[in-house]
C-alpha atoms as a PDB file:
ATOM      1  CA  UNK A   1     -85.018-286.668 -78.027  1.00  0.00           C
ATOM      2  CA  UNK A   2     -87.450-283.909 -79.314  1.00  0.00           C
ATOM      3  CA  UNK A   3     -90.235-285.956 -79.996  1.00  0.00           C
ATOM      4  CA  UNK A   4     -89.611-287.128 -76.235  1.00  0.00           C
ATOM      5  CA  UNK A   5     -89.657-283.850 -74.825  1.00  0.00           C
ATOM      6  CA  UNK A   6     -93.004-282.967 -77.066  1.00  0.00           C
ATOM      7  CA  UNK A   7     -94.772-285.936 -75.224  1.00  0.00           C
ATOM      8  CA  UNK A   8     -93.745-284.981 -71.791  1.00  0.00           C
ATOM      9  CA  UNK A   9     -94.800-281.256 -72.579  1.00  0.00           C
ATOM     10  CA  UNK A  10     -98.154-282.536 -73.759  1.00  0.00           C
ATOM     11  CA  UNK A  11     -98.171-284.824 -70.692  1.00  0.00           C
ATOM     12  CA  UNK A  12     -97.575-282.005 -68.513  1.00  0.00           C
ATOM     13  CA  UNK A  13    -100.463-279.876 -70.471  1.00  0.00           C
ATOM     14  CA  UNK A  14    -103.143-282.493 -69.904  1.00  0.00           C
ATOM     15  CA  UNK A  15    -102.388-282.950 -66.199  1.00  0.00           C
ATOM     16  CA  UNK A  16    -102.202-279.195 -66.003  1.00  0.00           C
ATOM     17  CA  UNK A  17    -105.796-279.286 -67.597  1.00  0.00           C
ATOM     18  CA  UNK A  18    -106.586-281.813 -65.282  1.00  0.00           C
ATOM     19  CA  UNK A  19    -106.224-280.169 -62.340  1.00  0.00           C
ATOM     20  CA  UNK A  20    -107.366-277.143 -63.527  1.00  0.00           C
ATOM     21  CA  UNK A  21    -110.919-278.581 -64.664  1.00  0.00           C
ATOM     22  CA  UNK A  22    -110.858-280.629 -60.883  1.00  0.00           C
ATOM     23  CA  UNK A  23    -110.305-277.087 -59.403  1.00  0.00           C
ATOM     24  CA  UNK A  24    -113.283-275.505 -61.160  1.00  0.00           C
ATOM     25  CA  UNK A  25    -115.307-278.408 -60.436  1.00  0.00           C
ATOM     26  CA  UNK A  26    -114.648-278.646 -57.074  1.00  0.00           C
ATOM     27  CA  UNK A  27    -116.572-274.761 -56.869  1.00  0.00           C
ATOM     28  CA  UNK A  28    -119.588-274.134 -55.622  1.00  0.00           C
ATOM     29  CA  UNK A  29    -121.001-273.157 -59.178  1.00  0.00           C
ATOM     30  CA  UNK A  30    -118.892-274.837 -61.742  1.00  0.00           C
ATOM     31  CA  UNK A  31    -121.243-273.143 -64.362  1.00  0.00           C
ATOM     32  CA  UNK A  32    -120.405-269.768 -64.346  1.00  0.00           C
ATOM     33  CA  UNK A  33    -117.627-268.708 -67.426  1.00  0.00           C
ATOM     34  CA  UNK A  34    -115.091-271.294 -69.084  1.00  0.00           C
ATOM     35  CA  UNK A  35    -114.770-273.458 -68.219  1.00  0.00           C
ATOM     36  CA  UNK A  36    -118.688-273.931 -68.731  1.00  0.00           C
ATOM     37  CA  UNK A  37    -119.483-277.465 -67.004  1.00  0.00           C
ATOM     38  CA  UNK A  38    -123.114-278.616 -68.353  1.00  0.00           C
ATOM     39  CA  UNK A  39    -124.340-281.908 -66.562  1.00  0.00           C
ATOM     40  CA  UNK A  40    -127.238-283.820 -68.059  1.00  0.00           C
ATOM     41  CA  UNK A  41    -127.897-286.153 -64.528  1.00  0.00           C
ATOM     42  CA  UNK A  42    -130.173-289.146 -65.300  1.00  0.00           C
ATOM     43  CA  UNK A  43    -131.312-290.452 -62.004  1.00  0.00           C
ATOM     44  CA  UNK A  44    -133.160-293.521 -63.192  1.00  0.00           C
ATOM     45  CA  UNK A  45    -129.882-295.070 -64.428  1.00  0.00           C
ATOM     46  CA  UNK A  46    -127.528-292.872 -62.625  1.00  0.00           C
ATOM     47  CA  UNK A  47    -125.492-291.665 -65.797  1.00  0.00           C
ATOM     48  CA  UNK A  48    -124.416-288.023 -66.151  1.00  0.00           C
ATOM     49  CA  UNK A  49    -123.662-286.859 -69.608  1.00  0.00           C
ATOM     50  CA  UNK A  50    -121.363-283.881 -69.183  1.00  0.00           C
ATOM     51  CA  UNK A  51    -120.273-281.296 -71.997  1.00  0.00           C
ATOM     52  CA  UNK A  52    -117.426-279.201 -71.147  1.00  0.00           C
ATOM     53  CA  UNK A  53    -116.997-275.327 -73.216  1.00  0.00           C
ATOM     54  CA  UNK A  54    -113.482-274.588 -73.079  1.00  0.00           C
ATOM     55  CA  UNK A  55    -111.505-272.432 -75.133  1.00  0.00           C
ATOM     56  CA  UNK A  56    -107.827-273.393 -73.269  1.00  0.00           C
ATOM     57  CA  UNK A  57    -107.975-276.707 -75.111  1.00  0.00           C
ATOM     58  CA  UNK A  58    -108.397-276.004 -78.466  1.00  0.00           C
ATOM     59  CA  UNK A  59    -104.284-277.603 -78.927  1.00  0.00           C
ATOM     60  CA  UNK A  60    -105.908-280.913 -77.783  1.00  0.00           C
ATOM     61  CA  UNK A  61    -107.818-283.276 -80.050  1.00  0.00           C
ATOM     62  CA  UNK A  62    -111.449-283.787 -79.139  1.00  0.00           C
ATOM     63  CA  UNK A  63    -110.261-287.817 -78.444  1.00  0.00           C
ATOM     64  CA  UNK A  64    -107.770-286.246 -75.577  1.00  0.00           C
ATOM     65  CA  UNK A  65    -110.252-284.250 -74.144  1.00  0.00           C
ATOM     66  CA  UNK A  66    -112.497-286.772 -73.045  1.00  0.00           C
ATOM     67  CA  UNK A  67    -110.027-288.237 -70.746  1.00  0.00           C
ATOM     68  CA  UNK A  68    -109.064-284.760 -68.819  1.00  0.00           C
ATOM     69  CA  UNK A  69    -113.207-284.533 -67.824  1.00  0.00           C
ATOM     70  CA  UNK A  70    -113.085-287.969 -66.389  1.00  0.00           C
ATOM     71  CA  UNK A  71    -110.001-287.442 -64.830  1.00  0.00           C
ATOM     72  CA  UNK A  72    -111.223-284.205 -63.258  1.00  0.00           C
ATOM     73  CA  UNK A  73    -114.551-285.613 -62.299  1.00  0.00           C
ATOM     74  CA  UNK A  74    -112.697-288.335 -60.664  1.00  0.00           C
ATOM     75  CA  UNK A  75    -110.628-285.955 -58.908  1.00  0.00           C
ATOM     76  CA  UNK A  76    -112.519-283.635 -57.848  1.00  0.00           C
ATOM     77  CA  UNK A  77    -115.358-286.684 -56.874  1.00  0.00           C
ATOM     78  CA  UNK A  78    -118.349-284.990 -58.080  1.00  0.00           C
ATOM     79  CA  UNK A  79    -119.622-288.312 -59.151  1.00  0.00           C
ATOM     80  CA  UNK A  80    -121.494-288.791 -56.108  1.00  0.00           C
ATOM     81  CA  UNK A  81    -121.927-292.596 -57.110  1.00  0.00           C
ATOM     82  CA  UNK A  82    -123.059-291.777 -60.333  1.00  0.00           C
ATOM     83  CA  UNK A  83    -121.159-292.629 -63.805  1.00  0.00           C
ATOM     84  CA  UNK A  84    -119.702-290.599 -66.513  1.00  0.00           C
ATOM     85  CA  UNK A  85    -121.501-292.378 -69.849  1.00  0.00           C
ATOM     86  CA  UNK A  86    -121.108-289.853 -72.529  1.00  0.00           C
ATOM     87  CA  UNK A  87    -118.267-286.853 -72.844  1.00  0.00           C
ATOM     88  CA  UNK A  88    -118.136-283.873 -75.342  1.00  0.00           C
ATOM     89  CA  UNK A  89    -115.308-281.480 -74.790  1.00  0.00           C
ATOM     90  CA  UNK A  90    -115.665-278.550 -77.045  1.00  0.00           C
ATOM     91  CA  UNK A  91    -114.317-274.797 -77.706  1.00  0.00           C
ATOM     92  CA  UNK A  92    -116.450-271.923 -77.643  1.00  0.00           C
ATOM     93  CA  UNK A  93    -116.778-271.949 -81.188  1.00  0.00           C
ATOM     94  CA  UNK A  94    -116.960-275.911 -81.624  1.00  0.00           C
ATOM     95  CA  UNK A  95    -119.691-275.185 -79.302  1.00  0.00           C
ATOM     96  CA  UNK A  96    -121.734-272.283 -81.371  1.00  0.00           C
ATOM     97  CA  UNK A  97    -121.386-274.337 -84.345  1.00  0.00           C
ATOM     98  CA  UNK A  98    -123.200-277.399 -82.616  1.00  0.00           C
ATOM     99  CA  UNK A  99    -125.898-275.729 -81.543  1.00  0.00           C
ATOM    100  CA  UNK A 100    -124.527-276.224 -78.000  1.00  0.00           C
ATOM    101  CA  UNK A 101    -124.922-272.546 -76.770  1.00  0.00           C
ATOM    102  CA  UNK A 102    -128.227-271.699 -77.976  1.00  0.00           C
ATOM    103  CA  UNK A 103    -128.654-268.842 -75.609  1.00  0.00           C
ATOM    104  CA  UNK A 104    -127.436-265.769 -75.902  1.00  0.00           C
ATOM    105  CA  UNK A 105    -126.595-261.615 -74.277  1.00  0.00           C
ATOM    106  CA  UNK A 106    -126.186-259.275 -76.405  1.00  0.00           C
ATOM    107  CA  UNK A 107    -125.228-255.589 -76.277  1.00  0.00           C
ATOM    108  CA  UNK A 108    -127.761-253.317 -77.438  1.00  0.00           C
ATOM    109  CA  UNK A 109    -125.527-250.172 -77.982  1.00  0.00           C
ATOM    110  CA  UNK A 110    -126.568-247.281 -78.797  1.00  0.00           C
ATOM    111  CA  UNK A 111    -124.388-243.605 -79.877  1.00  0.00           C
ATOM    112  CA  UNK A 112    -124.646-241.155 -76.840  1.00  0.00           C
ATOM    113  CA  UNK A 113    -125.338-243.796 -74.642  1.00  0.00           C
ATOM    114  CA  UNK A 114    -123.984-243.405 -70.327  1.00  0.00           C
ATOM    115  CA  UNK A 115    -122.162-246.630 -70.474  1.00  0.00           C
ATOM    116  CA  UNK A 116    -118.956-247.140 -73.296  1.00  0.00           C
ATOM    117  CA  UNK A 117    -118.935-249.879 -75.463  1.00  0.00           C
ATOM    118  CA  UNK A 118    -115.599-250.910 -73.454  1.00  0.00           C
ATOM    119  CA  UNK A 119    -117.406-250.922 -70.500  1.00  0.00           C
ATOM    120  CA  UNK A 120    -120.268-252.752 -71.003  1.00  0.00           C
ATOM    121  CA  UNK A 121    -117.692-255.620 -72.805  1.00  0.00           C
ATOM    122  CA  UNK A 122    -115.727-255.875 -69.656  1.00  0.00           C
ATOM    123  CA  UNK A 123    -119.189-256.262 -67.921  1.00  0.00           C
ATOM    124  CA  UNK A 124    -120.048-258.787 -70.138  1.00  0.00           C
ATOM    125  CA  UNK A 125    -116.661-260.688 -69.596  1.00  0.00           C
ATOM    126  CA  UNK A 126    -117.018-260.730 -66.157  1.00  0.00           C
ATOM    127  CA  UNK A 127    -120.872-262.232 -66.468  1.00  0.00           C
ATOM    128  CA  UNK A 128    -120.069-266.227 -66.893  1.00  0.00           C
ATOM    129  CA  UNK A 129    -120.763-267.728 -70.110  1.00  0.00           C
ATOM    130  CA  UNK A 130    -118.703-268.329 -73.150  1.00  0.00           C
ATOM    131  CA  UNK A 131    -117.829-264.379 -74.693  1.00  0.00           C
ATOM    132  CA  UNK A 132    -117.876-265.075 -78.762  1.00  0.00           C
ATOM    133  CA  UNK A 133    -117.196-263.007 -81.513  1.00  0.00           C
ATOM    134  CA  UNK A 134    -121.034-263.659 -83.819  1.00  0.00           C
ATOM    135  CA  UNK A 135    -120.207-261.620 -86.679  1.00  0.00           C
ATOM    136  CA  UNK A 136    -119.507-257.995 -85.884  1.00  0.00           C
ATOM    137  CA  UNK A 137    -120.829-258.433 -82.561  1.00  0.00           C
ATOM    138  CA  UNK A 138    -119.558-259.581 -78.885  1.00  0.00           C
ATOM    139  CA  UNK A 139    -122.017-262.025 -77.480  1.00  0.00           C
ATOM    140  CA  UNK A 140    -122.282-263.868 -74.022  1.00  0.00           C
ATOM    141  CA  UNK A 141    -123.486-267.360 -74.662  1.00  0.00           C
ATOM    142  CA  UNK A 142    -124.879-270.349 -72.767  1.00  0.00           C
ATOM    143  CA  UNK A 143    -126.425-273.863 -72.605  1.00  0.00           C
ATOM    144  CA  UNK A 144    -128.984-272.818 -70.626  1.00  0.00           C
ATOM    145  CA  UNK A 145    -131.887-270.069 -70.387  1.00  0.00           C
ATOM    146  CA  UNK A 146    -130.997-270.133 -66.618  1.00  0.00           C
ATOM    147  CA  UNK A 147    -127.802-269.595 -67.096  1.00  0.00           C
ATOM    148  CA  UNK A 148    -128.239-266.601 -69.750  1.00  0.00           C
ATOM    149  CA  UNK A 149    -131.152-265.157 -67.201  1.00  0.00           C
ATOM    150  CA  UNK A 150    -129.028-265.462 -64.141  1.00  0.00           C
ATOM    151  CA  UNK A 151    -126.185-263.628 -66.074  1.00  0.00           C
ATOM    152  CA  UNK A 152    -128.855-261.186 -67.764  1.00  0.00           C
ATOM    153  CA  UNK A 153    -129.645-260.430 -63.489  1.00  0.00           C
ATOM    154  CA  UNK A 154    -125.893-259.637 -63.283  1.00  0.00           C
ATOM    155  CA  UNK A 155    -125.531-257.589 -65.893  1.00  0.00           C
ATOM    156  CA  UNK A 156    -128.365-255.570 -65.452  1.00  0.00           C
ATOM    157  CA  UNK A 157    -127.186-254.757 -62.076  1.00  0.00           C
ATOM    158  CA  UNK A 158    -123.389-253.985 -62.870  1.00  0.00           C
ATOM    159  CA  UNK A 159    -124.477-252.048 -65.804  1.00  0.00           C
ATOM    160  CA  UNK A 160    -128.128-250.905 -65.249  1.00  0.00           C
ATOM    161  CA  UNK A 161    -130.171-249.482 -68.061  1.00  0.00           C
ATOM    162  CA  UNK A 162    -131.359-251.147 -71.641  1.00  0.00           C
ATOM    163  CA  UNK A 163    -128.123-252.673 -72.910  1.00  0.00           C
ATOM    164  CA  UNK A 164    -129.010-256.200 -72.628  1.00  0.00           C
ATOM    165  CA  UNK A 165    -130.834-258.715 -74.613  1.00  0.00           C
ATOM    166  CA  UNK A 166    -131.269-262.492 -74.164  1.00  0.00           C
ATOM    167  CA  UNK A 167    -131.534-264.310 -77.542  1.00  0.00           C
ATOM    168  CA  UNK A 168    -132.280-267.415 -78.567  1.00  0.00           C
ATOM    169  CA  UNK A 169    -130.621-269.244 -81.378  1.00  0.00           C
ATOM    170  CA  UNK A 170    -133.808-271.552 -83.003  1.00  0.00           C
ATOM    171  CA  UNK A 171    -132.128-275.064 -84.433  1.00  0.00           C
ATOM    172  CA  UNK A 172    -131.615-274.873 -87.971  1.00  0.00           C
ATOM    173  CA  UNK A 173    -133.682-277.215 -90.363  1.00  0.00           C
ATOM    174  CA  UNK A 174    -131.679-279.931 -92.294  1.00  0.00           C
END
């Protein structure tokens, strides 16, 4: 009986990420904060590879996230006659370690600042992106330099003045 009631909760959980994931995809800018949708469209064969950053299903293994993004694609029919060929769901932190979000915001606080701490992190939280602890710092990170410029745009105007930084993580050498 429990182990029944464990499946239909984790039935319930994936269809409830489902939809969600559909729902986000179905927006005009599925890019913008988690989940963060990255599409890799090859026209010449008509593939999209698709990575999705997504700290909500960290309880699911990596093997049961790949069916929620093609059930969500499918749902919210983004495909567009294309095919899904390759899938990587990932957490935020799966992510960082992967290499994944090699761009970066950072705050670049300063003691007598105008703007708090707190209020440049709740600007920052509001900015898109995938908000990561990096040490003893709060950074906004992304797939894309777009995507870290077009937030670095936002920030800049919600919180003018020098507090921003994009970075750029350089691959490590094996």
């Amino acid at each position: 009986m429990q182990a029944t009631a464990r499946k239909r909760g984790a039935t319930v959980r994936v269809r409830d990420l489902t939809n969600e994931l559909a729902a986000r995809l179905g927006q005009a800018d599925p890019a913008r904060g988690e989940p963060l949708v990255v599409e890799d469209r090859i026209a010449k064969t008509r593939s999209i590879h698709v990575i999705v950053i997504w700290d909500k299903w960290a309880d699911l293994s990596p093997s049961d996230r790949s069916p929620v993004i093609l059930d969500a694609y499918a749902k919210a029919k983004r495909l567009q006659g294309s095919t899904i060929t390759a899938t990587i769901g990932v957490t935020g932190e799966e992510s960082l370690r992967m290499g994944l979000l090699p761009y970066g915001i950072v705050m670049m606080v300063r003691r007598g600042d105008r703007a708090s701490p707190a209020e440049l992190a709740r600007a920052m939280a509001g900015a898109g992106g995938v908000v990561l602890k990096v040490g003893s710092s709060t950074e906004l990170r992304f797939a894309t330099r777009e995507q870290a410029e077009d937030a670095y745009r936002e920030l800049s105007q919600k919180v003018p003045g020098p507090y921003w930084a994009i970075v750029q993580e350089q691959a490590r050498a094996e």
